[in-house]
N, C-alpha and C. Protein backbone atom coordinates (compact mmCIF):
# COMPACT_ATOMS: atom_id res chain seq x y z
N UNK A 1 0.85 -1.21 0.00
CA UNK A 1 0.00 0.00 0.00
C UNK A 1 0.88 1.25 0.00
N UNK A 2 0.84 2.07 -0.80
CA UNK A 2 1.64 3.18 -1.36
C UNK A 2 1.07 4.24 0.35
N UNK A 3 2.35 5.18 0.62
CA UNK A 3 2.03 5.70 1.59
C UNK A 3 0.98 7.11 1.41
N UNK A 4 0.59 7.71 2.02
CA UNK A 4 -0.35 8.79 2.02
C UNK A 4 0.39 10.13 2.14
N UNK A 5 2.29 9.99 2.47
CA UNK A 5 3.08 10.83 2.92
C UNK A 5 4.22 10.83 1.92
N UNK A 6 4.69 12.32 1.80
CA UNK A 6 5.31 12.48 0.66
C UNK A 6 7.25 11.59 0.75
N UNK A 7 7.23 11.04 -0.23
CA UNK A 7 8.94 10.28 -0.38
C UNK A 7 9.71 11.26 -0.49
N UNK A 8 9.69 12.56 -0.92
CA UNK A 8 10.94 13.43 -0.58
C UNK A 8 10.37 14.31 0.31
N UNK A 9 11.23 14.70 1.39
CA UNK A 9 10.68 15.81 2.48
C UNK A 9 11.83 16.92 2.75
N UNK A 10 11.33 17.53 3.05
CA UNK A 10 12.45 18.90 3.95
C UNK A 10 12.80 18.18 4.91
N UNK A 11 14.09 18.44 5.15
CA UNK A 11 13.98 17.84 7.14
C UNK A 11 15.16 19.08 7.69
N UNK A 12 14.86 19.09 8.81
CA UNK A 12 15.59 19.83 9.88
C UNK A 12 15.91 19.17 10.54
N UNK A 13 18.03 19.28 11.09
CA UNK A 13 18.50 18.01 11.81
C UNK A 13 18.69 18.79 12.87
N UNK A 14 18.66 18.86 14.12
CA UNK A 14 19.37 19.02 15.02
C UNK A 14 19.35 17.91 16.33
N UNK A 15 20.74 18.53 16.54
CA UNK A 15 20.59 17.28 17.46
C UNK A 15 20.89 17.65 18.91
N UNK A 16 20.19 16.46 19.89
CA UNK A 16 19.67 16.11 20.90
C UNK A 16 18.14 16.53 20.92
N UNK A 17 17.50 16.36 20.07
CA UNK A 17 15.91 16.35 20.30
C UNK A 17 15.39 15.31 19.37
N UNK A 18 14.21 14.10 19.90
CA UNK A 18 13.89 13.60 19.01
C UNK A 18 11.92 13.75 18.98
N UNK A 19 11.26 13.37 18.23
CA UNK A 19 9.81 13.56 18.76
C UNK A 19 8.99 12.37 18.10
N UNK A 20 7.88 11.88 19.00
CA UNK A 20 7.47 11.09 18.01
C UNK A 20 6.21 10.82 17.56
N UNK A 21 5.31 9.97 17.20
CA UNK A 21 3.80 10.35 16.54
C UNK A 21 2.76 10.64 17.31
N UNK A 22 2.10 11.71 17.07
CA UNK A 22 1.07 11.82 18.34
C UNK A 22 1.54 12.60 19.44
N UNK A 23 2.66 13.63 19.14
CA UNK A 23 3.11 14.59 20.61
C UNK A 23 3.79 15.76 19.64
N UNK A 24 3.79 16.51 20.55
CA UNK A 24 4.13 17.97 19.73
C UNK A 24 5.45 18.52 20.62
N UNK A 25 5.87 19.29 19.44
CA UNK A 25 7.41 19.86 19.34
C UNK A 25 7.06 21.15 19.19
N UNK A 26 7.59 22.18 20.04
CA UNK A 26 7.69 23.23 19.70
C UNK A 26 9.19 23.90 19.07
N UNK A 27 8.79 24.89 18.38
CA UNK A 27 10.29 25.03 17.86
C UNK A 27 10.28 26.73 17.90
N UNK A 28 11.39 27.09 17.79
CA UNK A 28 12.04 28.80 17.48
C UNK A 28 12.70 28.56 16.69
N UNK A 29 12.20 28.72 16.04
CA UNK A 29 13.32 29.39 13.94
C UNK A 29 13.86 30.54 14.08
N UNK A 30 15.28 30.95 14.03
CA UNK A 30 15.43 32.12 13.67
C UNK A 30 16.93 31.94 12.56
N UNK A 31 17.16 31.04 12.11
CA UNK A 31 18.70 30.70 11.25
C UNK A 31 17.53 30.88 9.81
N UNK A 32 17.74 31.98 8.95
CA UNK A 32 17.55 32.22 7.40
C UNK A 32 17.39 30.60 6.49
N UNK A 33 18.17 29.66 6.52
CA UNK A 33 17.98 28.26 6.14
C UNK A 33 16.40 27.67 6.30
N UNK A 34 16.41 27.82 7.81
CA UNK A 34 15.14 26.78 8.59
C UNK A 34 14.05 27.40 8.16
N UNK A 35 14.44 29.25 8.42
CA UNK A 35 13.44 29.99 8.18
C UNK A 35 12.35 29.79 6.62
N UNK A 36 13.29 29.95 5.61
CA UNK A 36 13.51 29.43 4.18
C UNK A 36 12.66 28.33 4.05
N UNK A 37 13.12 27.25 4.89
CA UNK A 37 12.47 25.59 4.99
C UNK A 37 10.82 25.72 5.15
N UNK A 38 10.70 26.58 6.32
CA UNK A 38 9.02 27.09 6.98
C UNK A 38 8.29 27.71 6.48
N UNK A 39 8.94 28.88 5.53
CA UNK A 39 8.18 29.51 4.47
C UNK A 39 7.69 28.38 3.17
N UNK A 40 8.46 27.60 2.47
CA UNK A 40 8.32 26.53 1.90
C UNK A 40 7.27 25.64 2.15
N UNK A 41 7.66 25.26 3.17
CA UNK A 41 6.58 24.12 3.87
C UNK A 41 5.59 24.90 4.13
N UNK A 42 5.34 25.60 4.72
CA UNK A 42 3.78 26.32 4.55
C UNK A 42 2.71 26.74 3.25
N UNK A 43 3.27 26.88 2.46
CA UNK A 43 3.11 27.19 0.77
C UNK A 43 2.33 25.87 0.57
N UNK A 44 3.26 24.69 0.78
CA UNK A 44 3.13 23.34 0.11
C UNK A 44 1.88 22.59 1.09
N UNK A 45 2.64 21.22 1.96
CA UNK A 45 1.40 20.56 2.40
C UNK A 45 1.71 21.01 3.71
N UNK A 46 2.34 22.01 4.64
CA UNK A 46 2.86 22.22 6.05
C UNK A 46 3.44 20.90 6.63
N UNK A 47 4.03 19.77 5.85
CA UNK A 47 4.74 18.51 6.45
C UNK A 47 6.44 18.94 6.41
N UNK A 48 7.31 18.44 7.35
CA UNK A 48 8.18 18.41 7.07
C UNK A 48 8.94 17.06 8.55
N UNK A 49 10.33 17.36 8.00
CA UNK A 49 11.10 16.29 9.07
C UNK A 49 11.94 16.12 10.19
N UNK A 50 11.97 16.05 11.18
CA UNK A 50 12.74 16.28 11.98
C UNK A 50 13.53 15.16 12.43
N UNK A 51 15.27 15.27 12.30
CA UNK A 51 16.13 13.86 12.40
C UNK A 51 17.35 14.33 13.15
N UNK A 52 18.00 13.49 14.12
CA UNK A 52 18.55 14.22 14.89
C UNK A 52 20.40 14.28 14.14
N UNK A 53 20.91 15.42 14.28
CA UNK A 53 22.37 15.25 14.06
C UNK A 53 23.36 14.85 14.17
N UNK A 54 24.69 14.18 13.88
CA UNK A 54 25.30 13.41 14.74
C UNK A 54 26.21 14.28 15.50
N UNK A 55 27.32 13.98 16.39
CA UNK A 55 28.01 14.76 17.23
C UNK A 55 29.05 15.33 16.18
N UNK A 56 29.11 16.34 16.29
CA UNK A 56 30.75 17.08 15.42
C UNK A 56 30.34 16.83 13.58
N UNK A 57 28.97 16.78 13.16
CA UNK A 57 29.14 16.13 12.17
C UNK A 57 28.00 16.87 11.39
N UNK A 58 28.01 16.68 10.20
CA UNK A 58 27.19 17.03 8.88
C UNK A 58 25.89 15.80 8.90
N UNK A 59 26.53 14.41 9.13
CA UNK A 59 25.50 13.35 9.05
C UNK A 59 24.01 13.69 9.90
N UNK A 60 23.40 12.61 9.44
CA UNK A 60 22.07 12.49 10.39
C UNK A 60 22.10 10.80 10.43
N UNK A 61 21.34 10.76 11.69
CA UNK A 61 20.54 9.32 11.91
C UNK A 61 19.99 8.83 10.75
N UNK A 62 19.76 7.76 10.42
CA UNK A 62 18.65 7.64 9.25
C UNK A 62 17.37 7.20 9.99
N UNK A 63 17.09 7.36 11.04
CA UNK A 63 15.35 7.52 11.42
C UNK A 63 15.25 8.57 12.35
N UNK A 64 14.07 9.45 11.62
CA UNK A 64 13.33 10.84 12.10
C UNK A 64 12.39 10.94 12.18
N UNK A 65 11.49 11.48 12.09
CA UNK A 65 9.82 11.80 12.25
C UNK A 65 9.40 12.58 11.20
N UNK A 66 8.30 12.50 11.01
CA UNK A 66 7.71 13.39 9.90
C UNK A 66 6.31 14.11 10.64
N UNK A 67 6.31 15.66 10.48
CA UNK A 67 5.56 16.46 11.72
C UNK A 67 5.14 17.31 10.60
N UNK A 68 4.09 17.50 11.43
CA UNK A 68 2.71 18.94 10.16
C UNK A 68 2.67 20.05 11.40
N UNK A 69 2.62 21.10 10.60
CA UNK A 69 2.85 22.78 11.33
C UNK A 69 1.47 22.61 11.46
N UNK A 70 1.24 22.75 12.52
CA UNK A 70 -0.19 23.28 13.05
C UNK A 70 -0.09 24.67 13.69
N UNK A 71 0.49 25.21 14.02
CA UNK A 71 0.71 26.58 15.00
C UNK A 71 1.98 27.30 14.23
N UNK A 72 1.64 28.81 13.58
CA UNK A 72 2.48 29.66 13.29
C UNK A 72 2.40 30.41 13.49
N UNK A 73 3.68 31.60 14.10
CA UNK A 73 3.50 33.42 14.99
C UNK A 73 4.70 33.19 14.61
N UNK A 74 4.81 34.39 13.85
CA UNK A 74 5.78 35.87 13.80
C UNK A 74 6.35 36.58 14.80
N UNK A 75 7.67 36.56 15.31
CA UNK A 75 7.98 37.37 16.11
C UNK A 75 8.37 38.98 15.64
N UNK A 76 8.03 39.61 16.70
CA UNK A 76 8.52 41.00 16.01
C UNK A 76 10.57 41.22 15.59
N UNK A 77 10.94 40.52 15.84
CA UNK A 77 12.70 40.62 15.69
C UNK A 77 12.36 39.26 14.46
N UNK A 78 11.80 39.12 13.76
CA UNK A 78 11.89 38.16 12.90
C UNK A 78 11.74 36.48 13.39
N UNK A 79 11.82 36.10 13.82
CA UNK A 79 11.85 34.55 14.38
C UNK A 79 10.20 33.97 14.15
N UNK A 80 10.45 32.36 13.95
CA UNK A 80 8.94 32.55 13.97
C UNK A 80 8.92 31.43 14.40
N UNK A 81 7.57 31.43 15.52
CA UNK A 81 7.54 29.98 16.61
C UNK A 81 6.66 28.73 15.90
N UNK A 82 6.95 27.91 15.74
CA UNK A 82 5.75 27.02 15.41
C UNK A 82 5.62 25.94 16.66
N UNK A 83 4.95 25.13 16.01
CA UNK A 83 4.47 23.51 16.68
C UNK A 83 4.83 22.35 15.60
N UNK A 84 4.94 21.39 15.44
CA UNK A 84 4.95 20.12 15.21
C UNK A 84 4.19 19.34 15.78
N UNK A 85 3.13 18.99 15.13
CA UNK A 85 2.61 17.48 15.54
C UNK A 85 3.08 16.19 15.09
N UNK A 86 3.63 15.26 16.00
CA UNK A 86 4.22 13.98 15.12
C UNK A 86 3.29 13.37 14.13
N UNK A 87 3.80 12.67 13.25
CA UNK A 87 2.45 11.74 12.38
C UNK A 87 3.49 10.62 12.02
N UNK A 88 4.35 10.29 11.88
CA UNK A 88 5.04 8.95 11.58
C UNK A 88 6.10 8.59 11.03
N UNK A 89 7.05 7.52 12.16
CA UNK A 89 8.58 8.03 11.90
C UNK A 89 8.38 7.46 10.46
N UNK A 90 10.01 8.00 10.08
CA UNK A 90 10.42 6.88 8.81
C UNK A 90 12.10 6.91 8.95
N UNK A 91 12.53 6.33 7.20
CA UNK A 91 13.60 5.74 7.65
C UNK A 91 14.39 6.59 6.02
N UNK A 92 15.50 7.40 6.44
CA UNK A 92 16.12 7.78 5.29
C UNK A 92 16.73 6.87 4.14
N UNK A 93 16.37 7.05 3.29
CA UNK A 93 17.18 6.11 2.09
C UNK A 93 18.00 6.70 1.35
N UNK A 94 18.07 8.29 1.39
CA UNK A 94 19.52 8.70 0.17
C UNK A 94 19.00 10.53 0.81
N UNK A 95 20.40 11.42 0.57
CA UNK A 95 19.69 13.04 0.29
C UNK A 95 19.65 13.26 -0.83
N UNK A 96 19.09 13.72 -1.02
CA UNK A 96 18.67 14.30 -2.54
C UNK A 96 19.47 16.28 -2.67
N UNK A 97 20.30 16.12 -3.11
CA UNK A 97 20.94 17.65 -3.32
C UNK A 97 20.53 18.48 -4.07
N UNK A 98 20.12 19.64 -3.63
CA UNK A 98 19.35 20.94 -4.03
C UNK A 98 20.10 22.05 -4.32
N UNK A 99 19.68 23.19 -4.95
CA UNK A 99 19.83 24.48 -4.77
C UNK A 99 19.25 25.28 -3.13
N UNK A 100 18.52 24.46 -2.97
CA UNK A 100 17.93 25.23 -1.79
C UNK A 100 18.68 25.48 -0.62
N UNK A 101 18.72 26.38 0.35
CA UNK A 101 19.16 26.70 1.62
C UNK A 101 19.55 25.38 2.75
N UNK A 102 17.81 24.43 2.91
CA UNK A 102 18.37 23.20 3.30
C UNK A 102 17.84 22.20 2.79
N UNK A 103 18.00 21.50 3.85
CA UNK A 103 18.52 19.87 2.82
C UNK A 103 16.90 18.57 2.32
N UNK A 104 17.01 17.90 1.89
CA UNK A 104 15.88 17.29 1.55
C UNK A 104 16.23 16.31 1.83
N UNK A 105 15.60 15.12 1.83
CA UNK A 105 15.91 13.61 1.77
C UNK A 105 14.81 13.04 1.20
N UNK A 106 15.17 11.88 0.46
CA UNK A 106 14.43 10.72 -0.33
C UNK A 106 14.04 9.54 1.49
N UNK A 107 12.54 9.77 1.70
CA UNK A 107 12.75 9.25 2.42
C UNK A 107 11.48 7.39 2.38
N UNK A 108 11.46 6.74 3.47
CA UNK A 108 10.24 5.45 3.47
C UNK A 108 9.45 5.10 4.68
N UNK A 109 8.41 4.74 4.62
CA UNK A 109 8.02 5.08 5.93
C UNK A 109 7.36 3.41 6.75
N UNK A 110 7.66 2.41 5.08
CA UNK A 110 7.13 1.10 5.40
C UNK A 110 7.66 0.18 7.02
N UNK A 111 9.00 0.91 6.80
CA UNK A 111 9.54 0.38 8.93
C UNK A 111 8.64 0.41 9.38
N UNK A 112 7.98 1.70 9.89
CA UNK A 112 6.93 2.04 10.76
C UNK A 112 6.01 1.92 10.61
N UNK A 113 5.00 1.45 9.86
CA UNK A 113 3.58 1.85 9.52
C UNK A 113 2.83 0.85 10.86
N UNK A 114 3.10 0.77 11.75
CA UNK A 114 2.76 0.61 12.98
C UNK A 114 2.03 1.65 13.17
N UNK A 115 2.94 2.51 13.20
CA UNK A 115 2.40 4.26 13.36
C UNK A 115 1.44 4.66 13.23
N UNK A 116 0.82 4.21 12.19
CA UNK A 116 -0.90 4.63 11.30
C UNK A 116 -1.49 3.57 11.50
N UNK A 117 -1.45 2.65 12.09
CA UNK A 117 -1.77 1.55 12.78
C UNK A 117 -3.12 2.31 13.70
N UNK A 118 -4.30 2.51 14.17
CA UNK A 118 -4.73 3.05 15.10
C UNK A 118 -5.71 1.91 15.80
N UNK A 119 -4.63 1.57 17.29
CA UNK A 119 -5.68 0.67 17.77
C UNK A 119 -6.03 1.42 18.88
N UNK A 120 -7.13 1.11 19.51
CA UNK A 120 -7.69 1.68 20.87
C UNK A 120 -7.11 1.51 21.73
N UNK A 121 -6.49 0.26 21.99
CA UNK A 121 -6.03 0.02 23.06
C UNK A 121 -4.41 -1.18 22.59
N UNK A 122 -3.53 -0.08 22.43
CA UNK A 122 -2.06 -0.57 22.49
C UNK A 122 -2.12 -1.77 23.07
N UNK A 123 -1.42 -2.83 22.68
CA UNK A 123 -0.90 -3.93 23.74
C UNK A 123 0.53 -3.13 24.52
N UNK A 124 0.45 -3.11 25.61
CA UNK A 124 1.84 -2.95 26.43
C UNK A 124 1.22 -4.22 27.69
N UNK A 125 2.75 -4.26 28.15
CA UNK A 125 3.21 -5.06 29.70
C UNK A 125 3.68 -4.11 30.23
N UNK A 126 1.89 -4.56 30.97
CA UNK A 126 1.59 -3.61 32.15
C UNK A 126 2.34 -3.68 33.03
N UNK A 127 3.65 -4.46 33.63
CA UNK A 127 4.06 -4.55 34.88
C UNK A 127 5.83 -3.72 34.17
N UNK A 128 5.71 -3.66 33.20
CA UNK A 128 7.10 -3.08 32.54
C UNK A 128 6.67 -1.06 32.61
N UNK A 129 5.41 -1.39 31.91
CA UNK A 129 5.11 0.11 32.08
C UNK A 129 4.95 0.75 33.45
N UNK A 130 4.19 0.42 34.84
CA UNK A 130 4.18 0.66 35.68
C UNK A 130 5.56 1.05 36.34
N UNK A 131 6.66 -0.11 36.14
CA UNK A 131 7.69 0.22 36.65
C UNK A 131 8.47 1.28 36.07
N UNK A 132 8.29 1.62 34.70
CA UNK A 132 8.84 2.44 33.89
C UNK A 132 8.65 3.46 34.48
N UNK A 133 7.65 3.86 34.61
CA UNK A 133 6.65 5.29 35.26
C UNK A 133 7.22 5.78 37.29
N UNK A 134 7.28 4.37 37.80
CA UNK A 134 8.41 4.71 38.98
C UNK A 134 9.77 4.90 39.04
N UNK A 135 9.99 4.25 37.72
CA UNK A 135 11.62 4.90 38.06
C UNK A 135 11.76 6.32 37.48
N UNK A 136 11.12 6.54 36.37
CA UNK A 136 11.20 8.00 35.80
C UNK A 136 11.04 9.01 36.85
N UNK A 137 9.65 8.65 37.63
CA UNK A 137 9.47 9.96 38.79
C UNK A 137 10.88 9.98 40.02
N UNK A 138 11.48 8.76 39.57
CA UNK A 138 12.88 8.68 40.91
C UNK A 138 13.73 9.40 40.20
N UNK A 139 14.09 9.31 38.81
CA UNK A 139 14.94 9.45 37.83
C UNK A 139 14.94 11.20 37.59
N UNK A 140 13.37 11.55 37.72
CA UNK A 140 13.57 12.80 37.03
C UNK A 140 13.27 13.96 38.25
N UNK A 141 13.40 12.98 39.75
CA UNK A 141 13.58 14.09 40.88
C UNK A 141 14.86 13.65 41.26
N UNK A 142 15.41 13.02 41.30
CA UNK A 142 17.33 12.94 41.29
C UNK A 142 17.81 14.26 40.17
N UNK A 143 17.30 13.92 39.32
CA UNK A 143 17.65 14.78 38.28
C UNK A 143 17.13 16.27 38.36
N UNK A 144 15.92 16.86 39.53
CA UNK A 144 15.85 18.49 39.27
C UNK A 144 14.52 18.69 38.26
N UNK A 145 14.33 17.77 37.74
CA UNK A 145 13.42 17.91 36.50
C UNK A 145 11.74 17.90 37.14
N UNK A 146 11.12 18.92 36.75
CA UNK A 146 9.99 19.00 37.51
C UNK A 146 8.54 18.46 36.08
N UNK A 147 7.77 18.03 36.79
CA UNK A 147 6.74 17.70 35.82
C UNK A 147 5.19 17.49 36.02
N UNK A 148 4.24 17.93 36.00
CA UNK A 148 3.42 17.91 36.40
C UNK A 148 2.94 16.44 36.09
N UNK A 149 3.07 15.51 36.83
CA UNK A 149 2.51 14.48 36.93
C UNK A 149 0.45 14.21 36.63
N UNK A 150 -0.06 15.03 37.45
CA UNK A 150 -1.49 14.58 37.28
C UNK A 150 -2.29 14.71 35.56
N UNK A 151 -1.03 15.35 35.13
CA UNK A 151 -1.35 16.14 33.79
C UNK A 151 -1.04 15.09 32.83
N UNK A 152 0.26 15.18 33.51
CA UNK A 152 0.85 14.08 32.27
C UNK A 152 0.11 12.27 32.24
N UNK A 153 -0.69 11.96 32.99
CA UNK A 153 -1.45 10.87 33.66
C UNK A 153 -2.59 10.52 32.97
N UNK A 154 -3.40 11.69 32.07
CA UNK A 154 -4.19 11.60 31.28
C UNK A 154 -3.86 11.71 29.74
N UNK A 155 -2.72 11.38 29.70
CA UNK A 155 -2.13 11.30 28.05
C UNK A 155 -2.14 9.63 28.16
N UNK A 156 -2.52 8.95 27.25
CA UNK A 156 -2.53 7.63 26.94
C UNK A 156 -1.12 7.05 27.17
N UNK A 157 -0.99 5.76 27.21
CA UNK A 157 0.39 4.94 28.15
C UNK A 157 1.23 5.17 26.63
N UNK A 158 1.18 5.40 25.40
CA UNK A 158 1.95 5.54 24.37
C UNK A 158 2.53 6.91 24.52
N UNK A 159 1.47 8.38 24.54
CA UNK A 159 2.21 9.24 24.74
C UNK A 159 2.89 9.79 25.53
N UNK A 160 2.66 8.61 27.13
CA UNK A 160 3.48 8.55 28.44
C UNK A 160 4.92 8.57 27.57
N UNK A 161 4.95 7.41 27.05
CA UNK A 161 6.27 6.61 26.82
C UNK A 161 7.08 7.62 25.88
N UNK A 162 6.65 8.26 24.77
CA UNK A 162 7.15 9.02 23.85
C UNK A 162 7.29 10.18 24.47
N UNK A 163 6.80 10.74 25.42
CA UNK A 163 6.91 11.93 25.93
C UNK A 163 8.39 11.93 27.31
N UNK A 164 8.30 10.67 27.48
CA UNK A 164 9.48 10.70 28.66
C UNK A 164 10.96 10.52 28.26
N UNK A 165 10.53 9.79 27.32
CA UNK A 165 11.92 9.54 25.83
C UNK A 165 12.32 10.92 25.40
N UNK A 166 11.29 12.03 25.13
CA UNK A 166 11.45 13.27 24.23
C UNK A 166 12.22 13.99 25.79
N UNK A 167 12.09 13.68 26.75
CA UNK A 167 12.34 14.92 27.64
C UNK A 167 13.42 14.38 28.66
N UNK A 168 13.89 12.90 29.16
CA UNK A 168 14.55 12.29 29.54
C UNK A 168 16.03 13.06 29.30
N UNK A 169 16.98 13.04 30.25
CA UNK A 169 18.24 13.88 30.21
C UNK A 169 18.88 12.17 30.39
N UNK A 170 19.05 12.07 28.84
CA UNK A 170 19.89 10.83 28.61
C UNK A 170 20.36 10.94 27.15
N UNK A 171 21.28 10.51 26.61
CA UNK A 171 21.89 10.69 25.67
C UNK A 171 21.24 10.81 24.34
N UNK A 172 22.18 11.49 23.65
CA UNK A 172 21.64 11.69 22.24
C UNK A 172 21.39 9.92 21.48
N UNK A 173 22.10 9.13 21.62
CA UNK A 173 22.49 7.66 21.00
C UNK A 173 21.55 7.15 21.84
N UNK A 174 21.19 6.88 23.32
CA UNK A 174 19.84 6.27 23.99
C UNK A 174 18.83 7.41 23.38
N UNK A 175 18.67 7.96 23.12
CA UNK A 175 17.01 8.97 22.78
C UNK A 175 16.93 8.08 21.07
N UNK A 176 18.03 8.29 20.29
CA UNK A 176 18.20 7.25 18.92
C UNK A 176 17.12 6.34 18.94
N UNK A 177 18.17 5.39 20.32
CA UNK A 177 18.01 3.69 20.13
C UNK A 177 15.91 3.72 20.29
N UNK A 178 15.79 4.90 21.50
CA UNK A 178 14.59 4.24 21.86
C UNK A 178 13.45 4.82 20.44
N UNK A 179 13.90 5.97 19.40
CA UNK A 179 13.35 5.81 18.56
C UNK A 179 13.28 5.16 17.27
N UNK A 180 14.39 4.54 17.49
CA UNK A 180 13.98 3.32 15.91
C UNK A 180 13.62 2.17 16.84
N UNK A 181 13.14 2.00 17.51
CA UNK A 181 12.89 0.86 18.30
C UNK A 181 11.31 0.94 17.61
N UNK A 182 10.95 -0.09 17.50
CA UNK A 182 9.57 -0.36 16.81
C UNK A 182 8.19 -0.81 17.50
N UNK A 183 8.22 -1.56 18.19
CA UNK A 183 7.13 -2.35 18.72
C UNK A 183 6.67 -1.31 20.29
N UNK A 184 5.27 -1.17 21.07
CA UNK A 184 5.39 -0.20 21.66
C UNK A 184 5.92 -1.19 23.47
N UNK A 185 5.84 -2.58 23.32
CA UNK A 185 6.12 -3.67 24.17
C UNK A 185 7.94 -3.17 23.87
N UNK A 186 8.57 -3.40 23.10
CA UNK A 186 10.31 -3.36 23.14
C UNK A 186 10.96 -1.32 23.46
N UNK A 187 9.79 -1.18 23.18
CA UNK A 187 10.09 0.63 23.16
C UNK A 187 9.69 0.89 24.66
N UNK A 188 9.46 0.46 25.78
CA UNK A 188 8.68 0.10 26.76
C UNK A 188 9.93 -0.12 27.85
N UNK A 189 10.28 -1.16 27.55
CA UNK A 189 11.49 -2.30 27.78
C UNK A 189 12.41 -1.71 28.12
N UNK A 190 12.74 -0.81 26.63
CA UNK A 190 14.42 -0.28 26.41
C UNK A 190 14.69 0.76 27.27
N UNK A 191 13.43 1.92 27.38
CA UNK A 191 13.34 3.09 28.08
C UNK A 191 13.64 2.89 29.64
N UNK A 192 12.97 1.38 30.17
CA UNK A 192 13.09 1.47 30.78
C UNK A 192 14.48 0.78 31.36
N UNK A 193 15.02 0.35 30.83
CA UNK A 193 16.29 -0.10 31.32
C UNK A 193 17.27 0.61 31.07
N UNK A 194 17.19 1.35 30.25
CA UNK A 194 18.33 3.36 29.97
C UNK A 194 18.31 3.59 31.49
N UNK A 195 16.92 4.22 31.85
CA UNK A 195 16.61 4.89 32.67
C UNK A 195 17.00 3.99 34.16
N UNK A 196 16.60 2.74 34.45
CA UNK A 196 17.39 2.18 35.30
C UNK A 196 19.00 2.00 35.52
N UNK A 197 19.55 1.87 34.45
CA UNK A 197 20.66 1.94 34.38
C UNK A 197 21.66 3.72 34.56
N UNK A 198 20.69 4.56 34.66
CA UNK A 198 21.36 5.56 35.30
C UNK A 198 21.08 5.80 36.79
N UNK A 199 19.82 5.17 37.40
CA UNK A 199 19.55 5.17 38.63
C UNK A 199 20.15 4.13 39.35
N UNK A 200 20.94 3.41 38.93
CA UNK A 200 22.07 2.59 39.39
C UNK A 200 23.23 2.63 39.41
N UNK A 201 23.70 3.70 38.05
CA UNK A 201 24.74 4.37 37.87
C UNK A 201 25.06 5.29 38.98
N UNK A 202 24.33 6.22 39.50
CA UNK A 202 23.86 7.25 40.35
C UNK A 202 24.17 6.43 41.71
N UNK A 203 23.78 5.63 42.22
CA UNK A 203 23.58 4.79 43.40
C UNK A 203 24.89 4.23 43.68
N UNK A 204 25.33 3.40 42.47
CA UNK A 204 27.08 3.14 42.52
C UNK A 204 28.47 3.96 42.86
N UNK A 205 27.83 5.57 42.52
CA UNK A 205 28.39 6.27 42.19
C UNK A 205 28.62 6.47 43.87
N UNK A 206 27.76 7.01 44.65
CA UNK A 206 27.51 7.05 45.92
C UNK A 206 28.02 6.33 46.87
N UNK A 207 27.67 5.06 46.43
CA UNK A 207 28.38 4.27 46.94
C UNK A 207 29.89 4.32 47.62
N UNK A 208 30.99 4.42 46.22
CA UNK A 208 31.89 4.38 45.67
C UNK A 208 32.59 5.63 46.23
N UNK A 209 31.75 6.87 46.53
CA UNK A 209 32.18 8.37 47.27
C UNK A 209 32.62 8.09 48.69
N UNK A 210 31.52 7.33 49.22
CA UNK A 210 31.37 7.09 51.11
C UNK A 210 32.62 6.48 51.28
């Protein structure tokens, strides 16, 4: 089944942020390139891509997200804020080189079509997610990180999971792994054993001081 989403896209790399389907990204444009990219994409279908960068480098990951502008303002100094809503990762297959400011890619989205998948009720393991959700609140008050919990409680156990991944103070290469990770049972799993594995890291560490 041919996808509903376009094979060449704009994308914007930067890195240490990843986002994923069904949660929103806010962004500040103010680099003439991106800007360029947003004027573009608004003209056309408002889709574009977001893939993260590598360290010291020109490359990208080859899996990113593909996000539609729903929210656009003008700042008075020029900048202009949008939103991103996720709609479904994919997987780079080549860049395609332009005249333009930035960059494009030839991209596929058949990895994922999980994504557009819409079931009511996700299969997850429930005793993986539960625990996931206690170590994060240990994880992200060790860490300073404040969050309104009762809020975040009424977002469905998928955009729990994608949302703690997007905001988690853990590496650019763990934020990666847990987004090409596919299934929402192994994406579940992984997060949560990152995230344990720094609350043990942390504990050793302590240890090791006394």
């Amino acid at each position: 089944m041919k996808s509903k989403f376009p094979n060449l896209i704009p994308v914007f790399p930067l890195s240490g942020v990843i986002y994923f389907p069904e949660t929103n990204l806010p962004l500040n444009i103010f680099e003439p390139r991106y800007l360029n990219l947003i004027n573009d994409t608004l003209k056309k279908d408002k889709l574009m891509g977001m893939v993260q960068s590598k360290r010291d480098s020109e490359n990208v990951y080859n899996v990113g997200c593909l996000g539609k502008i729903n929210d656009y303002q003008k700042t008075k100094d020029g900048r202009v804020l949008i939103n991103l809503v996720g709609l479904t990762r994919f997987e780079i297959k080549k860049e395609i080189y332009n005249e333009k400011l930035y960059r494009e890619f030839e991209v596929d989205y058949e990895r994922f079509k999980v994504d557009l998948e819409k079931k009511e009720n996700p299969n997850f393991a429930e005793d993986i997610f539960k625990s996931l959700i206690e170590k994060t609140k240990t994880f992200f008050k060790k860490n300073g990180l404040l969050l309104n919990w009762p809020e975040f409680e009424k977002l469905d156990k998928l955009q729990q999971i994608n949302t703690i991944a997007m905001i988690s103070p853990v590496t650019n290469e763990e934020k990666q792994k847990v987004l090409e990770t596919i299934t929402n049972e192994d994406k579940t799993e992984i997060l949560s054993n990152i995230i344990e594995f720094y609350l043990h890291d942390r504990n050793s560490n302590k240890i090791s001081i006394n």
